[in-house]
N, C-alpha and C. Protein backbone atom coordinates (compact mmCIF):
# COMPACT_ATOMS: atom_id res chain seq x y z
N UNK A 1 17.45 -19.95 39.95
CA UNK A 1 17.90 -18.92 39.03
C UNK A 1 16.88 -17.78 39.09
N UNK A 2 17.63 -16.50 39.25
CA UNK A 2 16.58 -15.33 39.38
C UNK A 2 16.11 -15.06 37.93
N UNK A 3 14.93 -13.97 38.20
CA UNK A 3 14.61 -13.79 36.17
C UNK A 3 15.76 -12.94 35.97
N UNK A 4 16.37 -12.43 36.07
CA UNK A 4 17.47 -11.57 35.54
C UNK A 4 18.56 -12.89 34.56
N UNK A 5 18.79 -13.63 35.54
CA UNK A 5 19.47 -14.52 35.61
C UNK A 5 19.23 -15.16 33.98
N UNK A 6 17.54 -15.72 34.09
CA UNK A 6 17.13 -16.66 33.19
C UNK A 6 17.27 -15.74 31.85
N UNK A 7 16.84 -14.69 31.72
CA UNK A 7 16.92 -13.54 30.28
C UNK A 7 18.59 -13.59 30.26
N UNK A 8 19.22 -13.26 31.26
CA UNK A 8 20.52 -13.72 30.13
C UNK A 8 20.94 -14.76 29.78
N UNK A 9 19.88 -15.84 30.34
CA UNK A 9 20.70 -17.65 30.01
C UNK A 9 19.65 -17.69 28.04
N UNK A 10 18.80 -17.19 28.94
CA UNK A 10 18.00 -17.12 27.17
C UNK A 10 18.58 -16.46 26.07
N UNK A 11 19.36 -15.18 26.09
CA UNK A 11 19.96 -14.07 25.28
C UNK A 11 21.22 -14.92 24.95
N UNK A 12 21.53 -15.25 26.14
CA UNK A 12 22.74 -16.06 25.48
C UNK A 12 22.98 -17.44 24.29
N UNK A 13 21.39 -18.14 24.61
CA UNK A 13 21.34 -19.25 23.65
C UNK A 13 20.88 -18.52 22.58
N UNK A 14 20.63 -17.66 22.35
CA UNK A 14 19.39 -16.86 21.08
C UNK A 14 20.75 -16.84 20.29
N UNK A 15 21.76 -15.63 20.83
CA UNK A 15 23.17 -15.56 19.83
C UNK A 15 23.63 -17.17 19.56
N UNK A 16 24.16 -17.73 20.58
CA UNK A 16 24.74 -18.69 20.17
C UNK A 16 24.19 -19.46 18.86
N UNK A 17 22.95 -19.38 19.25
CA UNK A 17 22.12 -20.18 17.86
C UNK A 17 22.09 -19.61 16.79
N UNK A 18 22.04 -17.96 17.16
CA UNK A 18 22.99 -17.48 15.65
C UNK A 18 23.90 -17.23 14.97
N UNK A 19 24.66 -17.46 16.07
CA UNK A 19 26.09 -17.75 15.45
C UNK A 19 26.51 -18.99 14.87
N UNK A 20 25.91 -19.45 15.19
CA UNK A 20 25.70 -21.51 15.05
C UNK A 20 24.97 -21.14 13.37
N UNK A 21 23.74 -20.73 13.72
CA UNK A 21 23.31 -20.98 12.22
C UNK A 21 24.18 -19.88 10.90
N UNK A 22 24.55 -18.78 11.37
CA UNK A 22 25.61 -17.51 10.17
C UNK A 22 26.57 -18.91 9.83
N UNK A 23 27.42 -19.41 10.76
CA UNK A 23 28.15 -21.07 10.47
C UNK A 23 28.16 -21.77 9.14
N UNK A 24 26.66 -22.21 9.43
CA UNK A 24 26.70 -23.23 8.61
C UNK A 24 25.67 -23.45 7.82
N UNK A 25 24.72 -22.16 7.40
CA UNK A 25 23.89 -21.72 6.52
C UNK A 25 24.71 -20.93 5.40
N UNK A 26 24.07 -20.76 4.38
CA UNK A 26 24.31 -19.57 3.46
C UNK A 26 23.04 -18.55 3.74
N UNK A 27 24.15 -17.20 4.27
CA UNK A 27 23.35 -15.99 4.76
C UNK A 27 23.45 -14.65 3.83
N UNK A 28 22.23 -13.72 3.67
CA UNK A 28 22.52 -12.63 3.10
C UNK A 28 21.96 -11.62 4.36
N UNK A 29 22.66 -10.82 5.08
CA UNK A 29 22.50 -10.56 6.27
C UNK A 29 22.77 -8.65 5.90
N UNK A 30 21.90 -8.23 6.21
CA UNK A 30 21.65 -6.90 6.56
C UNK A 30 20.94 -6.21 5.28
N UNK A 31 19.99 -6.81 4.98
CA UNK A 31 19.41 -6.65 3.92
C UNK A 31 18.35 -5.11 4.22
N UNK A 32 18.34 -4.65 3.47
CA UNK A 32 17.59 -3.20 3.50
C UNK A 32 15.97 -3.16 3.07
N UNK A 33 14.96 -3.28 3.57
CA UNK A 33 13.31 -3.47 2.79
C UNK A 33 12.86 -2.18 3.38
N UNK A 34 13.75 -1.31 3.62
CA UNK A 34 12.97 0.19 4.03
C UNK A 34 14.32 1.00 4.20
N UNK A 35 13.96 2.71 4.21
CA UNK A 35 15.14 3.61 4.65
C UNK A 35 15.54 3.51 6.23
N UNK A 36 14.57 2.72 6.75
CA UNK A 36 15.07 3.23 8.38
C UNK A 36 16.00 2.32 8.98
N UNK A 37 16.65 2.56 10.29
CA UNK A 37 18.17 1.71 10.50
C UNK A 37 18.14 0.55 11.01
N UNK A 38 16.58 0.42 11.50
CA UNK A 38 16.39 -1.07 11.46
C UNK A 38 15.20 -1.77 10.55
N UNK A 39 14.97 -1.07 9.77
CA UNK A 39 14.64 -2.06 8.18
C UNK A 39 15.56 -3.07 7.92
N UNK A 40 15.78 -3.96 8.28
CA UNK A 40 16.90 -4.59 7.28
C UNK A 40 16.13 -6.14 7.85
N UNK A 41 17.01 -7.29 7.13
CA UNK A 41 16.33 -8.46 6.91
C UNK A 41 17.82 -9.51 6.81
N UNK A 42 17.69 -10.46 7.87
CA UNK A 42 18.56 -11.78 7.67
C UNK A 42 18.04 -13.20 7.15
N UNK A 43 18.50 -13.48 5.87
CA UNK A 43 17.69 -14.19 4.80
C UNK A 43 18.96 -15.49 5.46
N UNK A 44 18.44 -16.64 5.80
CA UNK A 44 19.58 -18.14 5.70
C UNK A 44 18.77 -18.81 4.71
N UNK A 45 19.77 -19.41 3.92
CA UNK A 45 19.43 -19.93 2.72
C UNK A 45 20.01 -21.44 2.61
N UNK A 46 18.87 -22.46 2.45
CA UNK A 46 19.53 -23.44 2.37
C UNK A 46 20.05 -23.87 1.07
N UNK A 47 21.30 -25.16 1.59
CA UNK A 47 22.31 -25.04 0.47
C UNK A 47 21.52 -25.89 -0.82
N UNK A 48 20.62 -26.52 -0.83
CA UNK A 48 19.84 -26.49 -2.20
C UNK A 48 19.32 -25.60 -3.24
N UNK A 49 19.35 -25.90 -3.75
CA UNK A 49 19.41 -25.30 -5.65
C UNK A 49 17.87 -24.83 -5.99
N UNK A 50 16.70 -25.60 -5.46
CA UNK A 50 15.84 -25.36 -5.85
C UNK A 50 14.62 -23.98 -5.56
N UNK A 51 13.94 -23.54 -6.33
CA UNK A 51 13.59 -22.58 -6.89
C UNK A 51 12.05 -22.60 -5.73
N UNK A 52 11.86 -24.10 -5.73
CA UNK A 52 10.72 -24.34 -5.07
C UNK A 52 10.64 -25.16 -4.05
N UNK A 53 10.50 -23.06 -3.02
CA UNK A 53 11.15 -23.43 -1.71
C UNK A 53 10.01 -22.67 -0.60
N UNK A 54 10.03 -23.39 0.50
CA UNK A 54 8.99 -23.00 1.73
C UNK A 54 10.11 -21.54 2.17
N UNK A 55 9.43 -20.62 2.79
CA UNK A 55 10.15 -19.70 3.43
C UNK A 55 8.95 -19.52 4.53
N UNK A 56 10.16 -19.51 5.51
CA UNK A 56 9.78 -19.02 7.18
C UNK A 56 10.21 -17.46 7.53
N UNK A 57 9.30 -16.51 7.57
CA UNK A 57 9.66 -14.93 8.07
C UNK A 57 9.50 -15.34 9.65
N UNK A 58 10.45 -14.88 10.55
CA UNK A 58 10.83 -14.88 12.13
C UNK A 58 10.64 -13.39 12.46
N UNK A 59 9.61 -13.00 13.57
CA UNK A 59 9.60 -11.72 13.70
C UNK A 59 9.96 -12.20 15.28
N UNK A 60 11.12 -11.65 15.56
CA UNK A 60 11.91 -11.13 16.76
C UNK A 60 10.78 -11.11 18.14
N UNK A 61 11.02 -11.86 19.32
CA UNK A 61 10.01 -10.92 20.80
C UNK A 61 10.77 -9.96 21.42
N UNK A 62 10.58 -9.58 22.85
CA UNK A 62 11.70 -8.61 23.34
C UNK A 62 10.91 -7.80 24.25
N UNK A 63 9.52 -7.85 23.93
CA UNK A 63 8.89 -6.78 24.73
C UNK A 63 8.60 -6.08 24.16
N UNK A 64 8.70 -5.93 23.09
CA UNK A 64 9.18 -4.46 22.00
C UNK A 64 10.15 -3.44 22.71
N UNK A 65 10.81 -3.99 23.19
CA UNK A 65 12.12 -2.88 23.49
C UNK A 65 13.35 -3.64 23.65
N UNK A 66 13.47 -4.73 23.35
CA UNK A 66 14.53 -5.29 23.41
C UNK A 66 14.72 -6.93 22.79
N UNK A 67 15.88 -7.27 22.29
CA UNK A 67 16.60 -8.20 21.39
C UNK A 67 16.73 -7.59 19.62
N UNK A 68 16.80 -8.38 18.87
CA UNK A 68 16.95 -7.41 17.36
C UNK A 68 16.77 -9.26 16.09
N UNK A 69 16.85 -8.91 15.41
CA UNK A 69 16.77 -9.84 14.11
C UNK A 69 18.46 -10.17 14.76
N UNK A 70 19.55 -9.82 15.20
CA UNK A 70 20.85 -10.22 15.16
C UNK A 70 20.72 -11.55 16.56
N UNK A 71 19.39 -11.76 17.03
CA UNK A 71 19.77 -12.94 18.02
C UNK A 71 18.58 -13.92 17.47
N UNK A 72 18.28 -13.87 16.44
CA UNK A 72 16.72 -14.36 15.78
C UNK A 72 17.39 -15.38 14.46
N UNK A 73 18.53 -16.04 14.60
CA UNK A 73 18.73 -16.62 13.65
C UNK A 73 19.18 -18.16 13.66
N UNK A 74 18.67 -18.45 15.13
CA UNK A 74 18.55 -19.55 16.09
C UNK A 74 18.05 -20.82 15.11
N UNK A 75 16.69 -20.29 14.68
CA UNK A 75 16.13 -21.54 14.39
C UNK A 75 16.48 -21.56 12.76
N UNK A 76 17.48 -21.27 12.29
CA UNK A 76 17.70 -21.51 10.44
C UNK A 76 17.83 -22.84 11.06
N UNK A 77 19.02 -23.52 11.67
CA UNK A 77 19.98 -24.57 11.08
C UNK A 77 18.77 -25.59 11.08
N UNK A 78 17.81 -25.76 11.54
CA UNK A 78 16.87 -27.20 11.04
C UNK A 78 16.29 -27.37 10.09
N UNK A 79 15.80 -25.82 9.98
CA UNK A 79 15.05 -25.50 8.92
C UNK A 79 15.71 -25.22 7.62
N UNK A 80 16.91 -24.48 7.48
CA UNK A 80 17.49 -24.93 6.30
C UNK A 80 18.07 -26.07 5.66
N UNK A 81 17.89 -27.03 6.89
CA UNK A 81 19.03 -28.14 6.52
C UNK A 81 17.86 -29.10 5.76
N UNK A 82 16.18 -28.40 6.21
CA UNK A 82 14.86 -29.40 5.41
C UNK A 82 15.05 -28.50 4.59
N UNK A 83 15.36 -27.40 3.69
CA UNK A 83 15.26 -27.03 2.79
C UNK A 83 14.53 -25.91 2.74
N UNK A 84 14.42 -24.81 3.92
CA UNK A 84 13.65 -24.12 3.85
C UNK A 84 13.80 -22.70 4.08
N UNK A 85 14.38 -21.83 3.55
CA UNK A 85 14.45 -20.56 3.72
C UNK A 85 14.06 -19.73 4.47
N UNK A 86 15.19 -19.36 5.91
CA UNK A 86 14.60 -18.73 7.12
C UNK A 86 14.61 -16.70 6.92
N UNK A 87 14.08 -16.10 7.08
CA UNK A 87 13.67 -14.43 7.13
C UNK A 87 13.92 -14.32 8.77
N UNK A 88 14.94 -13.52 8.98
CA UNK A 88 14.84 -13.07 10.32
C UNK A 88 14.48 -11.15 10.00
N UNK A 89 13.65 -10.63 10.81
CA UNK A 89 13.14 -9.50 10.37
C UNK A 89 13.85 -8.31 11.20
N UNK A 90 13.92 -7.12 10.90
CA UNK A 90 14.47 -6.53 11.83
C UNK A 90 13.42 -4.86 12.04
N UNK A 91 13.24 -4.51 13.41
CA UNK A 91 12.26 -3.55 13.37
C UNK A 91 12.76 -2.58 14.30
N UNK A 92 12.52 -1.08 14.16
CA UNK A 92 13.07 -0.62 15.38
C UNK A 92 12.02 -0.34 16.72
N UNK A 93 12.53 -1.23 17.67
CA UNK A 93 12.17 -1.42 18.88
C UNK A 93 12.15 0.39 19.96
N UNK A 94 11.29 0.39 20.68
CA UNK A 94 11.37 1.33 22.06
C UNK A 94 12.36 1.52 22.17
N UNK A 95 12.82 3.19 22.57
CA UNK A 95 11.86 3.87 22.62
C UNK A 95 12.17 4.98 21.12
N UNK A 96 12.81 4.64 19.89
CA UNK A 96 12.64 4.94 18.68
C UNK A 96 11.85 4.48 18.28
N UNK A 97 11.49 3.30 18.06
CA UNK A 97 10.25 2.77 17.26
C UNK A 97 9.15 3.06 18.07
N UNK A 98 7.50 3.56 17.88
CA UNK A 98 6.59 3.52 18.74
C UNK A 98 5.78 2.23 18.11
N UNK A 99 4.60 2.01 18.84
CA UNK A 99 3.79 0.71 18.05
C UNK A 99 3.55 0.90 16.56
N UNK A 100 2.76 2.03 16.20
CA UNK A 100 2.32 1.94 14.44
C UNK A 100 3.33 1.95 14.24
N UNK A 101 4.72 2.37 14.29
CA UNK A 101 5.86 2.23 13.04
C UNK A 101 6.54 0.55 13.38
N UNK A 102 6.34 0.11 14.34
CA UNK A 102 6.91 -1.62 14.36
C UNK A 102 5.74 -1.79 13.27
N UNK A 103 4.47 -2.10 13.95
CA UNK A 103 3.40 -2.79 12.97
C UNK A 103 3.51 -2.18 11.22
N UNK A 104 3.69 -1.11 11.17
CA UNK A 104 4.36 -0.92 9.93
C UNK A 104 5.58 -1.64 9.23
N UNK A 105 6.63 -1.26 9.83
CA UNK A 105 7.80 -1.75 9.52
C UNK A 105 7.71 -3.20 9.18
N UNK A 106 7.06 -4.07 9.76
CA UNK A 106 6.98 -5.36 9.95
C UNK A 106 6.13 -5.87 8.73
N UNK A 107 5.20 -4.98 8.57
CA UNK A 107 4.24 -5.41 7.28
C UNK A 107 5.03 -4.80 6.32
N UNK A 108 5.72 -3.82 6.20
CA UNK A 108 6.44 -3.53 4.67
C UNK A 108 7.72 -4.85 4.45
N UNK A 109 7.89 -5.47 5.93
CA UNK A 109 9.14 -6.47 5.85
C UNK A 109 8.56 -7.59 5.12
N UNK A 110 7.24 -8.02 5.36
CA UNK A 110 6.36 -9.05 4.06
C UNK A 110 6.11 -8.26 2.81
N UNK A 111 5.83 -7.13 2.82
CA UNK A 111 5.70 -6.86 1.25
C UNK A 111 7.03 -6.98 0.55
N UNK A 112 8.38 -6.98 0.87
CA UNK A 112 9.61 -6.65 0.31
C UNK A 112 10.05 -8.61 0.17
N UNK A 113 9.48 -9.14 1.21
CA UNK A 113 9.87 -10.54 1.48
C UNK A 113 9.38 -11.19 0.48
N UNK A 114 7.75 -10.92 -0.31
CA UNK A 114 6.89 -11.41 -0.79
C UNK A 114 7.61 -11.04 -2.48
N UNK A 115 7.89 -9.40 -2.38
CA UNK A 115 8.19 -9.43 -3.99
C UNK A 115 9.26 -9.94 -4.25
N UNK A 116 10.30 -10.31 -3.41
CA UNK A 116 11.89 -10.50 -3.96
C UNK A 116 11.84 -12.57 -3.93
N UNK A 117 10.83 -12.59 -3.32
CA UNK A 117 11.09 -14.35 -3.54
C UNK A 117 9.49 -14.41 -3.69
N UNK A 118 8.48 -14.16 -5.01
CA UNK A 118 8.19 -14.07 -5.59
C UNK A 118 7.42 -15.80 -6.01
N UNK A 119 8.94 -16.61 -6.05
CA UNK A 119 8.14 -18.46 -6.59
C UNK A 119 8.53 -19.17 -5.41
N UNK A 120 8.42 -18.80 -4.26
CA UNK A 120 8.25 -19.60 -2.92
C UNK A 120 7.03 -20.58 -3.14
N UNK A 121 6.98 -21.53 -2.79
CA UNK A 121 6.14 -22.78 -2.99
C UNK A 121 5.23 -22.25 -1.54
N UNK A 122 5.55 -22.02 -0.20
CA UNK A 122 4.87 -21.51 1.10
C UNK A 122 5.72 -20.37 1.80
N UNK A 123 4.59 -19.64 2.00
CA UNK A 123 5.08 -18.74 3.19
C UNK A 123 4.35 -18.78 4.13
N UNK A 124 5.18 -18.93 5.40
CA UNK A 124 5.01 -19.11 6.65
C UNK A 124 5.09 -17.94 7.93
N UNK A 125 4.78 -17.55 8.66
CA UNK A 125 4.87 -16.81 9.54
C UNK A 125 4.77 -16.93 10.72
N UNK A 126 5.83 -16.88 11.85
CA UNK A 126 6.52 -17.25 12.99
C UNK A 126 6.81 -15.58 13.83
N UNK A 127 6.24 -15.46 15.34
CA UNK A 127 6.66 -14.54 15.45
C UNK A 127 6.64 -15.25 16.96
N UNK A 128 7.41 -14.53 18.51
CA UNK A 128 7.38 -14.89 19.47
C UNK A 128 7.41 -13.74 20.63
N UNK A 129 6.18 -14.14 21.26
CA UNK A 129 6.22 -12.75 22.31
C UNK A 129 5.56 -11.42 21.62
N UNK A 130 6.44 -10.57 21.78
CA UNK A 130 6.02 -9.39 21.14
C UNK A 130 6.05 -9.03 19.72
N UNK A 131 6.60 -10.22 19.19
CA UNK A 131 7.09 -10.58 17.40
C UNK A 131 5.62 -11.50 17.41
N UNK A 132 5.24 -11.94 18.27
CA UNK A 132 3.92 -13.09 18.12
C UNK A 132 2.68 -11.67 17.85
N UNK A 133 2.79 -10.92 18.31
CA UNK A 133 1.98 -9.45 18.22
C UNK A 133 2.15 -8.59 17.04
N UNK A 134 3.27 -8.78 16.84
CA UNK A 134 3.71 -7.99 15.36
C UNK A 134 3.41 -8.83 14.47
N UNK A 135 3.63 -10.46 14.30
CA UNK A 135 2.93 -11.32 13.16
C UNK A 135 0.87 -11.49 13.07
N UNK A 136 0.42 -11.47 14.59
CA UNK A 136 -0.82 -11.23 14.41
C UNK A 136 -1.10 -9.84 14.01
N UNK A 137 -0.38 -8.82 13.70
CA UNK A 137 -1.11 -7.60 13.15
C UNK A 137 -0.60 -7.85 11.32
N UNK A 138 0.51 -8.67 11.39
CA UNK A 138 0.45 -8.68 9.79
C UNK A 138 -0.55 -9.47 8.97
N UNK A 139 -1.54 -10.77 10.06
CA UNK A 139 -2.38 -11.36 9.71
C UNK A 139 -3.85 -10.78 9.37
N UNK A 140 -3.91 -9.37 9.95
CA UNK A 140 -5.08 -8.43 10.19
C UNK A 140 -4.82 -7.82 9.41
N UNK A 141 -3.77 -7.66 8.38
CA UNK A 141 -3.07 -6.85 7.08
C UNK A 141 -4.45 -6.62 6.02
N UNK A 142 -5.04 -5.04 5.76
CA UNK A 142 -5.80 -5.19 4.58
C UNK A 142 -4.79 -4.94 3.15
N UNK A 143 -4.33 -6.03 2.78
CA UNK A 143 -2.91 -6.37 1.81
C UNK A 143 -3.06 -5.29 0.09
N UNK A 144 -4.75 -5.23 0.32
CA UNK A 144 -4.76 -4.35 -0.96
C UNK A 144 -3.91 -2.92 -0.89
N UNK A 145 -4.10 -2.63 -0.10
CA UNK A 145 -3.26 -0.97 0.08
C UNK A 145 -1.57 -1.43 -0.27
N UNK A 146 -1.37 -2.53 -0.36
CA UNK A 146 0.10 -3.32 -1.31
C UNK A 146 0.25 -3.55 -2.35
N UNK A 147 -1.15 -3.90 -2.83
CA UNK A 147 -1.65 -4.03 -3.81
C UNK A 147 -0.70 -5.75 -4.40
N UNK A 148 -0.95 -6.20 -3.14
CA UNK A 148 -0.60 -7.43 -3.48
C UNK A 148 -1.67 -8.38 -2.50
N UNK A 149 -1.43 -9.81 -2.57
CA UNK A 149 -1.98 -10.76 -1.69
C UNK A 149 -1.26 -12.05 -0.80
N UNK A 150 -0.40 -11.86 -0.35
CA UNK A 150 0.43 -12.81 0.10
C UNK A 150 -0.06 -14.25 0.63
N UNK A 151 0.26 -15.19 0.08
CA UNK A 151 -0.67 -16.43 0.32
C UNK A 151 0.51 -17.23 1.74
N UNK A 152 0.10 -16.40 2.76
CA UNK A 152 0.20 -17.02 4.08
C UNK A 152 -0.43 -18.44 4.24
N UNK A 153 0.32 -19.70 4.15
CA UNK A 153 0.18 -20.77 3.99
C UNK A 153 0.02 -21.19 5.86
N UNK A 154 0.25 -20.79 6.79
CA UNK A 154 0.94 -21.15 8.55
C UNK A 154 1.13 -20.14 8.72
N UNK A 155 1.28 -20.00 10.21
CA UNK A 155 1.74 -19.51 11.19
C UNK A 155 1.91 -20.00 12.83
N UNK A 156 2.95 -19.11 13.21
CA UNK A 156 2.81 -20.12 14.65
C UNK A 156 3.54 -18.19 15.54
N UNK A 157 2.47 -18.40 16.57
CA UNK A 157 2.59 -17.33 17.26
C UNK A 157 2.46 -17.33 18.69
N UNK A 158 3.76 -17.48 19.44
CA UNK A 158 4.17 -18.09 20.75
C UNK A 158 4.46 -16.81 21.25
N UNK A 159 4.35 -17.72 22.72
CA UNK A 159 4.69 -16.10 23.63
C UNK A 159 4.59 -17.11 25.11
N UNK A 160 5.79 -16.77 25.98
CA UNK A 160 5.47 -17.07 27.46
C UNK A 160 3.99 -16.97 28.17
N UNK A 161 3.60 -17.35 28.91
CA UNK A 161 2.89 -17.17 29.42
C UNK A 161 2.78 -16.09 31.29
N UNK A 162 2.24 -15.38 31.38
CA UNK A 162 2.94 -13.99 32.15
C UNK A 162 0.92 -13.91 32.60
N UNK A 163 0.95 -14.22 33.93
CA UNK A 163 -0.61 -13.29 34.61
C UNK A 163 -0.17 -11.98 34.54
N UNK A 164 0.60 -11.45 34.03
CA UNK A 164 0.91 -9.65 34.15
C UNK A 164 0.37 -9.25 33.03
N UNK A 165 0.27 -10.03 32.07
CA UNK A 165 -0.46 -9.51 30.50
C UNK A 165 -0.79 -9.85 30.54
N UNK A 166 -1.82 -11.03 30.83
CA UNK A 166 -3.32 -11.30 30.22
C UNK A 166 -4.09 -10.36 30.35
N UNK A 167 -4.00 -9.01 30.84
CA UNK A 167 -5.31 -7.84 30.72
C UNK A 167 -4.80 -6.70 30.56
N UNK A 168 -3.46 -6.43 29.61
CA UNK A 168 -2.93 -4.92 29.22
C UNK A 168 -2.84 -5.16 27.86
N UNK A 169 -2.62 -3.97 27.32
CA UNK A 169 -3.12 -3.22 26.30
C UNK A 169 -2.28 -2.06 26.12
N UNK A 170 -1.46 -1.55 24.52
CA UNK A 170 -0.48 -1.06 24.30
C UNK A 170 -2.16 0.28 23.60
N UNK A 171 -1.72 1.06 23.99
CA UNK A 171 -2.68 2.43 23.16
C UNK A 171 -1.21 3.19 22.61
N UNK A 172 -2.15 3.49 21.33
CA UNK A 172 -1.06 4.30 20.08
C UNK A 172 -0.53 5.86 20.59
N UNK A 173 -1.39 6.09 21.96
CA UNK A 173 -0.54 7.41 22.34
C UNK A 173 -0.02 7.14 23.43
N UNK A 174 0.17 5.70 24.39
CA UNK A 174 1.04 6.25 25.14
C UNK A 174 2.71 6.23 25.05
N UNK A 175 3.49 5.94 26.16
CA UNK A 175 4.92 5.75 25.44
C UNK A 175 4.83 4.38 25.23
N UNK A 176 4.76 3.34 24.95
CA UNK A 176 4.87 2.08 24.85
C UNK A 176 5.40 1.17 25.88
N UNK A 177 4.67 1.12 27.25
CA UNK A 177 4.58 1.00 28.35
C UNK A 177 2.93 0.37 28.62
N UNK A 178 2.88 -0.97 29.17
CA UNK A 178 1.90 -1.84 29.21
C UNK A 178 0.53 -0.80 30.34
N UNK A 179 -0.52 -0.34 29.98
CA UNK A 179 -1.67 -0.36 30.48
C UNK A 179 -2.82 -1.24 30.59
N UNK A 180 -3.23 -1.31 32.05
CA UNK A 180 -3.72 -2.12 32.82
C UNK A 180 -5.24 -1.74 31.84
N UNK A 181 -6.30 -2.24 31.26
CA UNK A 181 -7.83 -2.09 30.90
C UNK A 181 -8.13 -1.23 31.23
N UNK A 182 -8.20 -1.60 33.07
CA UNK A 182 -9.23 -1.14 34.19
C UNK A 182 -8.25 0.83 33.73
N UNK A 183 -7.28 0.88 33.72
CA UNK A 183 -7.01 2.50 33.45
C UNK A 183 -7.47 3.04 32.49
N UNK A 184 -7.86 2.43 31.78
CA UNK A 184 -8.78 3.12 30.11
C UNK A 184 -9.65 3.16 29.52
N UNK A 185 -10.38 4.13 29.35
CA UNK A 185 -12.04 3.85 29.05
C UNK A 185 -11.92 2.56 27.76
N UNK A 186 -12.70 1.81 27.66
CA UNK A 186 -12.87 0.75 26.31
C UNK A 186 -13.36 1.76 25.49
N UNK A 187 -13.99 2.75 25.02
CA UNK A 187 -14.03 3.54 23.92
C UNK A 187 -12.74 4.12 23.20
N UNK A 188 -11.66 4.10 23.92
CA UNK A 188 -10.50 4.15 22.78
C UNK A 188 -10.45 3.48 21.54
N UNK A 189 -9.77 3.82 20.43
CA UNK A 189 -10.31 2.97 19.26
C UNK A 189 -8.61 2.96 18.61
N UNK A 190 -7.84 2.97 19.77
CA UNK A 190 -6.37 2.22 19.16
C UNK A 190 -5.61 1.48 19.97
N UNK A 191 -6.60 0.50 20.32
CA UNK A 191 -6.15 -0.63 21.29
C UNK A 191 -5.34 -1.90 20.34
N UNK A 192 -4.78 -2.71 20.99
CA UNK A 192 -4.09 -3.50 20.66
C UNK A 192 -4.08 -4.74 21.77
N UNK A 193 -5.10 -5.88 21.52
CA UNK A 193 -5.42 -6.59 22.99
C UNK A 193 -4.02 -7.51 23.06
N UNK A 194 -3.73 -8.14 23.74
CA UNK A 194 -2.58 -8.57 24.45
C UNK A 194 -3.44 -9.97 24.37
């Protein structure tokens, strides 16, 4: 199987699994935590009653230019069926979104996550790939400028493994297009290590 091949065998299980979980979860799907058109938030809710509940936020991979919170809803059905309230996040990706407004977007998607479910027993944080990059910058969060403290209980932050990135680096001015180190002086001071 070529890689072309394998990204659509992957894209294809990502929907299916969300279509599988919209099924047979209770969903509140296109939820709004900002003005912009991909602010929005897919909450699966498991079918228990109780108040005191783990929630999992899912931040999307893609490269940052591609997939959305609409193929990120794969992993509810296990997790709601233990009782646990899945967040699929939604951010706008390349080449509308640049890096500070994902890493933004993504941290206002925990401040909005944090005030509206408020008596969560844990919050968890799950991101994969380039969502594994967007959850380690929400972990680097100085949370006072929220003027809140979110008690991040876990996280789990996966990503393929690729010799093409182990030594690039996204800088806040270029277009959001992977640079090699060796092209950039290390005195830049809006790096983002990979």
């Amino acid at each position: 199987m070529d890689a072309d091949a394998v990204i659509q065998a992957h894209v294809k299980a990502l929907k299916a699994g969300t279509e599988r979980a919209r099924s047979l979860a209770q969903t509140l799907l296109n939820i709004p935590y900002g003005e912009g058109d991909g602010e929005k938030l897919d909450v699966y809710i498991p079918k228990t009653n109780s108040l005191d509940l783990n929630l999992v936020i899912y931040i999307h991979g893609g490269y940052w230019q591609f997939l959305s919170k609409e193929e990120s809803g794969f992993l509810a059905v296990p997790l709601t069926e233990k009782g646990v309230v899945v967040v699929a996040v939604g951010y706008d990706i390349a080449p509308k979104g640049n890096m500070d407004l994902m890493v933004s977007q993504v941290r206002r998607s925990v401040v909005s996550i944090v005030q509206q479910y408020s008596h969560i027993r844990g919050l968890y944080l799950c991101g994969h790939s380039a969502g594994a990059h967007l959850a380690a910058m929400v972990l680097s969060t100085d949370w006072s400028q929220y003027s809140l403290n979110p008690q991040i209980k876990g996280r789990i932050c996966s990503s393929a493994h690729s010799p093409s990135f182990r030594h690039m680096y996204f800088s806040a001015d270029s277009d959001n297009k992977p640079t090699r180190v060796a092209e950039r002086p290390r005195a830049e001071t809006s790096k983002v290590w990979l």
